[in-house]
PDB file of N, CA and C in Angstrom:
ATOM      1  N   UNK A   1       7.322 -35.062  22.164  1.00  0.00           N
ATOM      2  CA  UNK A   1       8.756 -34.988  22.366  1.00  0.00           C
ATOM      3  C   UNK A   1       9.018 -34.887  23.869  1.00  0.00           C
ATOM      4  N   UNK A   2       9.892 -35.359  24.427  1.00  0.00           N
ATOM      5  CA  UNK A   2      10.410 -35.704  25.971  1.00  0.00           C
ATOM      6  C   UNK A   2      11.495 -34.279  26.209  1.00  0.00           C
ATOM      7  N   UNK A   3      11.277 -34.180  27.387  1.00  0.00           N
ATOM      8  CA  UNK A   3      12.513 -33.459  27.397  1.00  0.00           C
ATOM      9  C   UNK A   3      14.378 -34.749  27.970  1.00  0.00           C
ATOM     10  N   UNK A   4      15.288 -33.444  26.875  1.00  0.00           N
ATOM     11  CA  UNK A   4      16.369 -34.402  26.943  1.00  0.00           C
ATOM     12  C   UNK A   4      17.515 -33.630  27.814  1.00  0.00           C
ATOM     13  N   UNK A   5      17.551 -34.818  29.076  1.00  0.00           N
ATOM     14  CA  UNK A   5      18.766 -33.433  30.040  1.00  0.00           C
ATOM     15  C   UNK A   5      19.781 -33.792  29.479  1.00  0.00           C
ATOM     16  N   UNK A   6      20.896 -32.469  29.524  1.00  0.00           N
ATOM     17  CA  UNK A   6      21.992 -32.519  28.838  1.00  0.00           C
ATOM     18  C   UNK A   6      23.276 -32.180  29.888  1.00  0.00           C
ATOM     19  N   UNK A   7      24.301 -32.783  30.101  1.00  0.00           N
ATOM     20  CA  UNK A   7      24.540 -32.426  31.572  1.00  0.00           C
ATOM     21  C   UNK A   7      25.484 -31.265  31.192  1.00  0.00           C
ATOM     22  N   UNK A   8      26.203 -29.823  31.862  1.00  0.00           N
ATOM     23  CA  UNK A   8      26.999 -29.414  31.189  1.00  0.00           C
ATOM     24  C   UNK A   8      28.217 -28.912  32.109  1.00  0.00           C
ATOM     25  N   UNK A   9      29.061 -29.834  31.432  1.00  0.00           N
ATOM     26  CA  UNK A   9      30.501 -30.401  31.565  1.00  0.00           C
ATOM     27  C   UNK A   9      31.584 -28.944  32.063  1.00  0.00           C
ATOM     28  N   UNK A  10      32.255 -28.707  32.838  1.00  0.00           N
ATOM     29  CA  UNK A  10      33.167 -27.659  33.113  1.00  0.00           C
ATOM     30  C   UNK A  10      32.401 -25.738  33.330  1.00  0.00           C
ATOM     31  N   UNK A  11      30.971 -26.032  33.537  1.00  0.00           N
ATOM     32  CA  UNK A  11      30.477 -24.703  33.127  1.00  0.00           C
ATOM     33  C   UNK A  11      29.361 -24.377  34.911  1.00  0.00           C
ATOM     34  N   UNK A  12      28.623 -23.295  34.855  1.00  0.00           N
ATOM     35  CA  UNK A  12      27.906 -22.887  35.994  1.00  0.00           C
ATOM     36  C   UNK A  12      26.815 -23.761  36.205  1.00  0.00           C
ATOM     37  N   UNK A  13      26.329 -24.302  35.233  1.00  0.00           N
ATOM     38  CA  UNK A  13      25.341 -25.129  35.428  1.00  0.00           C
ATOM     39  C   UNK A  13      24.156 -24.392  34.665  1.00  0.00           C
ATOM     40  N   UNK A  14      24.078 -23.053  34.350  1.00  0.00           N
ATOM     41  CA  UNK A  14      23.277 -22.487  33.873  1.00  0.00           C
ATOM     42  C   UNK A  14      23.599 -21.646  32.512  1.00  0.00           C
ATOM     43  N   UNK A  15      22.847 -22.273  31.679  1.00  0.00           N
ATOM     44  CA  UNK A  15      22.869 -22.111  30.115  1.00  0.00           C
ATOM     45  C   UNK A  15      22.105 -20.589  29.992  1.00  0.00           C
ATOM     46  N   UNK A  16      22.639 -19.617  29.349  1.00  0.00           N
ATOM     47  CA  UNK A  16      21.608 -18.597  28.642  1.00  0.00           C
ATOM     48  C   UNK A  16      20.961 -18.755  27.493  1.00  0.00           C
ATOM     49  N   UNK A  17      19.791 -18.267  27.430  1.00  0.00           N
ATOM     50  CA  UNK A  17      18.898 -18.083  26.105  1.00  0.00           C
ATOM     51  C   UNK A  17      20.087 -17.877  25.039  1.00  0.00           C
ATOM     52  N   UNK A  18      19.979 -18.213  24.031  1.00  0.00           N
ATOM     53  CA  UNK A  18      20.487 -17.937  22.957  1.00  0.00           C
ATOM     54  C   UNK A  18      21.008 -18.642  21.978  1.00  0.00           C
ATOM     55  N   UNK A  19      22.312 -18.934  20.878  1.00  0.00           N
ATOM     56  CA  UNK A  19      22.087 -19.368  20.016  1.00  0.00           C
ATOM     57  C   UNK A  19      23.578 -20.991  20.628  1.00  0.00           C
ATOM     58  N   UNK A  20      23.019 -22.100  20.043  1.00  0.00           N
ATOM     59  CA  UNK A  20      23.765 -23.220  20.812  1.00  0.00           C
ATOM     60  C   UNK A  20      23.889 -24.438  19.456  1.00  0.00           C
ATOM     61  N   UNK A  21      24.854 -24.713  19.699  1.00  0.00           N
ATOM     62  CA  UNK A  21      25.135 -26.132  18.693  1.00  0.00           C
ATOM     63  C   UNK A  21      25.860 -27.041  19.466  1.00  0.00           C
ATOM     64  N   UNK A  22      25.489 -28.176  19.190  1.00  0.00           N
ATOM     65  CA  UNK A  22      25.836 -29.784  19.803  1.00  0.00           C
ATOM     66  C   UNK A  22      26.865 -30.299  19.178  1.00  0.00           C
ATOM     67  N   UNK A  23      28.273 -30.241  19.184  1.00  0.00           N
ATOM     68  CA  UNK A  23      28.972 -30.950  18.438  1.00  0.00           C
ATOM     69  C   UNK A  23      29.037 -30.425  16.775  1.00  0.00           C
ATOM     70  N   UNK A  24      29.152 -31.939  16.201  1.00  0.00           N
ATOM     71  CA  UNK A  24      28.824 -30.790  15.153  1.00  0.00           C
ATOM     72  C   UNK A  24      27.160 -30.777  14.215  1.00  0.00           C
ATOM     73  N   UNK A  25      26.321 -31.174  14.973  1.00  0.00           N
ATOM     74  CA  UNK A  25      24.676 -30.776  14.774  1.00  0.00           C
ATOM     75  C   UNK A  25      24.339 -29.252  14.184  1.00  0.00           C
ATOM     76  N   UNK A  26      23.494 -28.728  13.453  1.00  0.00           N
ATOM     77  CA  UNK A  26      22.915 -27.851  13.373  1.00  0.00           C
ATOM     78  C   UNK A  26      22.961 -27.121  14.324  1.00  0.00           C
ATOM     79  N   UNK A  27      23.080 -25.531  14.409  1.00  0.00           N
ATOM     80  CA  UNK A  27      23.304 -24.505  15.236  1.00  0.00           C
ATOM     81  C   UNK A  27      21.465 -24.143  15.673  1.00  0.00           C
ATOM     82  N   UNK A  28      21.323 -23.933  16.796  1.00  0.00           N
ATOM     83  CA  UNK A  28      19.985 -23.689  17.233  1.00  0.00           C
ATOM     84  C   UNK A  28      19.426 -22.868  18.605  1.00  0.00           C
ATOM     85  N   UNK A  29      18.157 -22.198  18.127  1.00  0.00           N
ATOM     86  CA  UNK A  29      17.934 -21.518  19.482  1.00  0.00           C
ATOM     87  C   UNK A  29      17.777 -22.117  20.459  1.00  0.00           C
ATOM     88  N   UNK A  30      18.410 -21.859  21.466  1.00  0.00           N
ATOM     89  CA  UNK A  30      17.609 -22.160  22.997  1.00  0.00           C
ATOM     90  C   UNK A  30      17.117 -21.554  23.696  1.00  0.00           C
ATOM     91  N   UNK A  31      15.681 -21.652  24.639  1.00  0.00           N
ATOM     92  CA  UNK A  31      15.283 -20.712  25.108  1.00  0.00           C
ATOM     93  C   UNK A  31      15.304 -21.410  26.613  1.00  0.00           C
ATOM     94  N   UNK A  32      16.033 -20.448  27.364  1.00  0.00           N
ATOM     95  CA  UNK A  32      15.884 -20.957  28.868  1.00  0.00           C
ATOM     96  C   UNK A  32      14.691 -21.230  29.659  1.00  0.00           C
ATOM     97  N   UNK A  33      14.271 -21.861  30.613  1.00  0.00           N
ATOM     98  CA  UNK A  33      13.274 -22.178  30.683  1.00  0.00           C
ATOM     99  C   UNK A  33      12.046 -21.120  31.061  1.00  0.00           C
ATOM    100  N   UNK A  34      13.011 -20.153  32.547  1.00  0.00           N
ATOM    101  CA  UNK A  34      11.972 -18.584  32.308  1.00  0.00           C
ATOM    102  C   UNK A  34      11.926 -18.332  31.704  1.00  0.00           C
ATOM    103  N   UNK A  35      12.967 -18.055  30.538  1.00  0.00           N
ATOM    104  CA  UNK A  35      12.263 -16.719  28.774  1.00  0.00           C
ATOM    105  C   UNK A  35      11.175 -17.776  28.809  1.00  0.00           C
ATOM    106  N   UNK A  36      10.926 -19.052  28.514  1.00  0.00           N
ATOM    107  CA  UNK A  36      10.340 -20.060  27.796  1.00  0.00           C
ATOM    108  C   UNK A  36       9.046 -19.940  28.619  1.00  0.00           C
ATOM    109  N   UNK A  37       8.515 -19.811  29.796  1.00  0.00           N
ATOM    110  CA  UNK A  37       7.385 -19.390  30.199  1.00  0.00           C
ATOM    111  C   UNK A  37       7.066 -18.026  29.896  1.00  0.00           C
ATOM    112  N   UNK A  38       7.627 -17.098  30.278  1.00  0.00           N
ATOM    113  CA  UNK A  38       7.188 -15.600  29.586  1.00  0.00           C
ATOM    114  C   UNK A  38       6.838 -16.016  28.066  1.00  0.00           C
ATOM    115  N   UNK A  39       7.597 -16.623  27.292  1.00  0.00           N
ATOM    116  CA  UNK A  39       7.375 -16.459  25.594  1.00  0.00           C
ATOM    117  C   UNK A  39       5.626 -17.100  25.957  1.00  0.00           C
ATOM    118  N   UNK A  40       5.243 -18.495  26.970  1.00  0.00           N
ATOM    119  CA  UNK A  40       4.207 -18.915  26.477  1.00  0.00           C
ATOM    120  C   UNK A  40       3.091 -18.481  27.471  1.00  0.00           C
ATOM    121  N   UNK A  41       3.658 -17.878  28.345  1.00  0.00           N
ATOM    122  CA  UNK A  41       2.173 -16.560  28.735  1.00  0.00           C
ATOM    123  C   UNK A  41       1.921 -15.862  27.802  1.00  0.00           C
ATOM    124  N   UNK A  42       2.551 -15.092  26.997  1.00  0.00           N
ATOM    125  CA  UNK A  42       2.452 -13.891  26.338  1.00  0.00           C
ATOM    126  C   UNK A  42       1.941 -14.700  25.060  1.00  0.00           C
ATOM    127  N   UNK A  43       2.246 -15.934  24.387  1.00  0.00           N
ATOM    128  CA  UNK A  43       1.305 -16.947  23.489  1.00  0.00           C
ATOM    129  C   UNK A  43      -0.141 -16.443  23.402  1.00  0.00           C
ATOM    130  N   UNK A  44       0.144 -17.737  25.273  1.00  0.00           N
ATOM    131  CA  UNK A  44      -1.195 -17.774  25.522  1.00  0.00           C
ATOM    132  C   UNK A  44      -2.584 -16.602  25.353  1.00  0.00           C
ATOM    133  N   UNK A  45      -1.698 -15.474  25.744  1.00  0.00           N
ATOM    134  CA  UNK A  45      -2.774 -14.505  25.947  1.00  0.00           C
ATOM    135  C   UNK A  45      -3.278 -13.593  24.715  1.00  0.00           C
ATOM    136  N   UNK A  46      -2.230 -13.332  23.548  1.00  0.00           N
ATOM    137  CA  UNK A  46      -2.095 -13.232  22.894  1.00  0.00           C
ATOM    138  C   UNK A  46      -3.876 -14.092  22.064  1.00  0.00           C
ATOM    139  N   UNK A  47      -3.276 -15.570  21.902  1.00  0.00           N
ATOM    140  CA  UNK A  47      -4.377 -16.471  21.427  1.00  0.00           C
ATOM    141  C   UNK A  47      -5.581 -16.684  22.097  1.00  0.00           C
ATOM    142  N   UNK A  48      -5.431 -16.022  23.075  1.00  0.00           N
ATOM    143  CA  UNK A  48      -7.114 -16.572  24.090  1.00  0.00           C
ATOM    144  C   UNK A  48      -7.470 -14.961  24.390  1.00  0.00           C
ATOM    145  N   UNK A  49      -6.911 -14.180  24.073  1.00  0.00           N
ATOM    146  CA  UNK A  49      -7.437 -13.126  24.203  1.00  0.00           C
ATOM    147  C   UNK A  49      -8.931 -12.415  23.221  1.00  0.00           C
ATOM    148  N   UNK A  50      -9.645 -11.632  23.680  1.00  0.00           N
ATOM    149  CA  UNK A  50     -10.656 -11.013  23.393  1.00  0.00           C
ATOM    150  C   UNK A  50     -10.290 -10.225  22.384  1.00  0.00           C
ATOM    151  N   UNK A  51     -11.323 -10.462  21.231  1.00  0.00           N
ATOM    152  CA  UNK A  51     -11.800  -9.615  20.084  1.00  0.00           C
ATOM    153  C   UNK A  51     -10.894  -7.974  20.617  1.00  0.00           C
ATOM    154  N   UNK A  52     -11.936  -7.565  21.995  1.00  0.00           N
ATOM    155  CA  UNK A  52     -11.064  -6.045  22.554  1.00  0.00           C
ATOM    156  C   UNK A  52      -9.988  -5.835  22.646  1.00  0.00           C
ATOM    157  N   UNK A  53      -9.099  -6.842  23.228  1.00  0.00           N
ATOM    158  CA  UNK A  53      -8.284  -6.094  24.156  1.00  0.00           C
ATOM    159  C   UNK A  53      -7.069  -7.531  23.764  1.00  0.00           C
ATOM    160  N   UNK A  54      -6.665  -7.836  22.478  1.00  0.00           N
ATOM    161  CA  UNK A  54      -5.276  -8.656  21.722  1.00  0.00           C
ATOM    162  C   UNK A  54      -4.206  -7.374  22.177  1.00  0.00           C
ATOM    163  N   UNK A  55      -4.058  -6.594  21.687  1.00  0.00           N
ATOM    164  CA  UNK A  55      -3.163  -5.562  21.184  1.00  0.00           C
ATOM    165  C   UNK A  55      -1.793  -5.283  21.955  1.00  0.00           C
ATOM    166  N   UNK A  56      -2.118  -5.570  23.569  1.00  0.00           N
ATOM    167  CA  UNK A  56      -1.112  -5.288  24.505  1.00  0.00           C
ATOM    168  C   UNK A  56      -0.258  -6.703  24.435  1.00  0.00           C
ATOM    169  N   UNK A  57      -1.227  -7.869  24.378  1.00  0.00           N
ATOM    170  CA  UNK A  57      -0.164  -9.251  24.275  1.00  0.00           C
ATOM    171  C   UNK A  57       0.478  -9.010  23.319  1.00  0.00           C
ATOM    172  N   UNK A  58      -0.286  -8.757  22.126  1.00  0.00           N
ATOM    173  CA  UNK A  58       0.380  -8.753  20.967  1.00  0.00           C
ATOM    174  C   UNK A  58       1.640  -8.189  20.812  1.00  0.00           C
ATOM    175  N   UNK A  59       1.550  -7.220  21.645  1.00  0.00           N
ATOM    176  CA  UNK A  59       2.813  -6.017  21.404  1.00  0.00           C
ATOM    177  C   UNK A  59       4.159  -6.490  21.836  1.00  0.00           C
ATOM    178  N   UNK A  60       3.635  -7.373  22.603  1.00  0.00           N
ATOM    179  CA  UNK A  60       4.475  -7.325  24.128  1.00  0.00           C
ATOM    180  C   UNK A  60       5.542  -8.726  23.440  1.00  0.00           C
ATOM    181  N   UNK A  61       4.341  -9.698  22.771  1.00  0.00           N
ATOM    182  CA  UNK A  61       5.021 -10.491  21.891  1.00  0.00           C
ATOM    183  C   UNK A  61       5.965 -10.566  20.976  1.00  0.00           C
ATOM    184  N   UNK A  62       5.666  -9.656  20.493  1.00  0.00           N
ATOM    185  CA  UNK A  62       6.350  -9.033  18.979  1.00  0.00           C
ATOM    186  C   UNK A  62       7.960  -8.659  19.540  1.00  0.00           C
ATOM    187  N   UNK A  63       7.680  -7.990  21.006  1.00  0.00           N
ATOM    188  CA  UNK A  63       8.680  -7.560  21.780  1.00  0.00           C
ATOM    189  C   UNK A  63      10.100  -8.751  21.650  1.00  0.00           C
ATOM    190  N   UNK A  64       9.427  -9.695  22.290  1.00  0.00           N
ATOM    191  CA  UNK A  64      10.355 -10.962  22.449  1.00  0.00           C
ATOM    192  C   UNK A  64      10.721 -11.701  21.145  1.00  0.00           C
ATOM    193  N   UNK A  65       9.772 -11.811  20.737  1.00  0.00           N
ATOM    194  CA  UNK A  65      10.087 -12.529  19.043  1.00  0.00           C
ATOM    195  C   UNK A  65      11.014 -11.420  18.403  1.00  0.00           C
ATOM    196  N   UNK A  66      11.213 -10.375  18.816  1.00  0.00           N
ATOM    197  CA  UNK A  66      12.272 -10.023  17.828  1.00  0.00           C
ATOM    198  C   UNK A  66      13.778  -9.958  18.284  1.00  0.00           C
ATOM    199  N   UNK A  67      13.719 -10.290  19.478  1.00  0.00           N
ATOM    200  CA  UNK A  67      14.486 -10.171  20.379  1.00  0.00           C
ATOM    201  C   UNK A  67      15.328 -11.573  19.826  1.00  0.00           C
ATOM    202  N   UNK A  68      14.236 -13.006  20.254  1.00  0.00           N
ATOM    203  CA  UNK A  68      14.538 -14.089  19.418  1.00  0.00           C
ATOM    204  C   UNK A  68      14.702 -14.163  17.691  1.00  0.00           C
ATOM    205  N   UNK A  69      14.241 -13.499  16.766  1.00  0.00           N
ATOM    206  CA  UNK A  69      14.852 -12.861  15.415  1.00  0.00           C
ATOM    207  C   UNK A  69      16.620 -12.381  15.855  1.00  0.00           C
ATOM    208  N   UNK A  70      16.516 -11.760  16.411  1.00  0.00           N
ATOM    209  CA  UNK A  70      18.288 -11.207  16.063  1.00  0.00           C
ATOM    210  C   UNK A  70      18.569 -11.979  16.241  1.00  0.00           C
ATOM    211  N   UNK A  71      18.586 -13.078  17.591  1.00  0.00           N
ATOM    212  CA  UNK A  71      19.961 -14.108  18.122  1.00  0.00           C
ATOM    213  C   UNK A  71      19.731 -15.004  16.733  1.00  0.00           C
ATOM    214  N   UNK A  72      18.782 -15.431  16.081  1.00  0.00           N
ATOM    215  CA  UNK A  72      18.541 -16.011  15.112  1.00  0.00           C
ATOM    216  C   UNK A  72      19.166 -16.025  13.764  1.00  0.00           C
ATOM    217  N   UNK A  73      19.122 -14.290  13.328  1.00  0.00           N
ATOM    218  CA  UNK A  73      20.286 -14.013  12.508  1.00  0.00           C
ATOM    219  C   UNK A  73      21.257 -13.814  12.516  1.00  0.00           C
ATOM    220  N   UNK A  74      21.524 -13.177  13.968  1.00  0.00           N
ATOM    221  CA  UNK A  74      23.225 -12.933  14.000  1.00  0.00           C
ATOM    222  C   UNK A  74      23.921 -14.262  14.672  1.00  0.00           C
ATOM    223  N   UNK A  75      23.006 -14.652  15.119  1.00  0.00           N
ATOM    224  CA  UNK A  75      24.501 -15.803  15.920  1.00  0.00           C
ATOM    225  C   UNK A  75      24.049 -17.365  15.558  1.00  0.00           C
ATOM    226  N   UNK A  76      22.697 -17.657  15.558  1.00  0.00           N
ATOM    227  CA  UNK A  76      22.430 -19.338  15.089  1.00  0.00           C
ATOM    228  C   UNK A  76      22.941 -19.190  13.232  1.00  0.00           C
ATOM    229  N   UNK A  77      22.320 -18.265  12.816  1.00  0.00           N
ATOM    230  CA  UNK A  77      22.144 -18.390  11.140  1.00  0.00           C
ATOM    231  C   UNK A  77      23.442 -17.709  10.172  1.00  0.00           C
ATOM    232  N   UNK A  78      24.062 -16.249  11.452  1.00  0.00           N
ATOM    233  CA  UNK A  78      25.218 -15.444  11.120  1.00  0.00           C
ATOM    234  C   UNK A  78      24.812 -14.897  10.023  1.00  0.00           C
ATOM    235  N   UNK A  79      23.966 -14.057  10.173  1.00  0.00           N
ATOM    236  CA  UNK A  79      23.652 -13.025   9.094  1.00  0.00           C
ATOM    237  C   UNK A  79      23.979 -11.984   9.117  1.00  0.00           C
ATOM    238  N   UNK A  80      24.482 -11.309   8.490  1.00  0.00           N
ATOM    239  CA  UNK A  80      25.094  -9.854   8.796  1.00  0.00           C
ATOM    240  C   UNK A  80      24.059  -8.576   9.346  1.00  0.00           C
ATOM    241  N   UNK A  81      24.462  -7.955   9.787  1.00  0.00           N
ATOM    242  CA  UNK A  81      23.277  -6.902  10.408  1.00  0.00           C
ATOM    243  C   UNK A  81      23.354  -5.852   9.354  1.00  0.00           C
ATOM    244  N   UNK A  82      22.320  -5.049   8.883  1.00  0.00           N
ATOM    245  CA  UNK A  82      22.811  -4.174   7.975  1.00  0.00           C
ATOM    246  C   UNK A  82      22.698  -2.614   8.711  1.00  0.00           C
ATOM    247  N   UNK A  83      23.740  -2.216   8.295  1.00  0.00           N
ATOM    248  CA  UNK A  83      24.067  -0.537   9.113  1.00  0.00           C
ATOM    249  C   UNK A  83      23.265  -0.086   8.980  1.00  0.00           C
ATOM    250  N   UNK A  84      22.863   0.847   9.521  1.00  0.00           N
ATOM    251  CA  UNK A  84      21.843   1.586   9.304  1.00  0.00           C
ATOM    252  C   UNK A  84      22.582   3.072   9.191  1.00  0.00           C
ATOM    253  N   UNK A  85      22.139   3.676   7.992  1.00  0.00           N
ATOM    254  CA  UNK A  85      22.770   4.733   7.175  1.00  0.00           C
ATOM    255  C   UNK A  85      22.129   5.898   7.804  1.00  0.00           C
TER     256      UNK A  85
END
């Protein structure tokens, strides 16, 4: 897949991470291009890491992926958050 520039019309020029729809296309994450290197250091290390010592990528991962989970439910998918009682 190529990357596709998108030019954007009346705005700063700079898009935030988060949840984006094209018209009327499917609603979808975007990840800016720094989150988008942090997400694939923390991949990387995660997957190439040693039998010993996964645990800190791992963590650190889990960190961001859930981060990317909420915008996911609350704003691409609009899932309700449930209170917490």
């Amino acid at each position: 897949m190529s990357i596709q520039d998108i030019p954007v019309l009346g705005g700063s020029g700079r898009i935030k991470t988060g949840a984006m729809r094209f018209e009327g296309d499917w609603p979808g994450l975007f990840i800016r291009g720094d989150d988008c290197m942090a997400l694939f250091d923390l991949v990387n290390a995660a997957f190439s890491a040693s039998d010993e010592s996964p645990v800190g990528a791992i963590g650190m991962l889990q960190g961001i992926l859930s981060k990317y989970f909420i915008i996911m439910k609350e704003d691409v998918f609009q899932f309700e958050t449930e209170e917490a009682e």
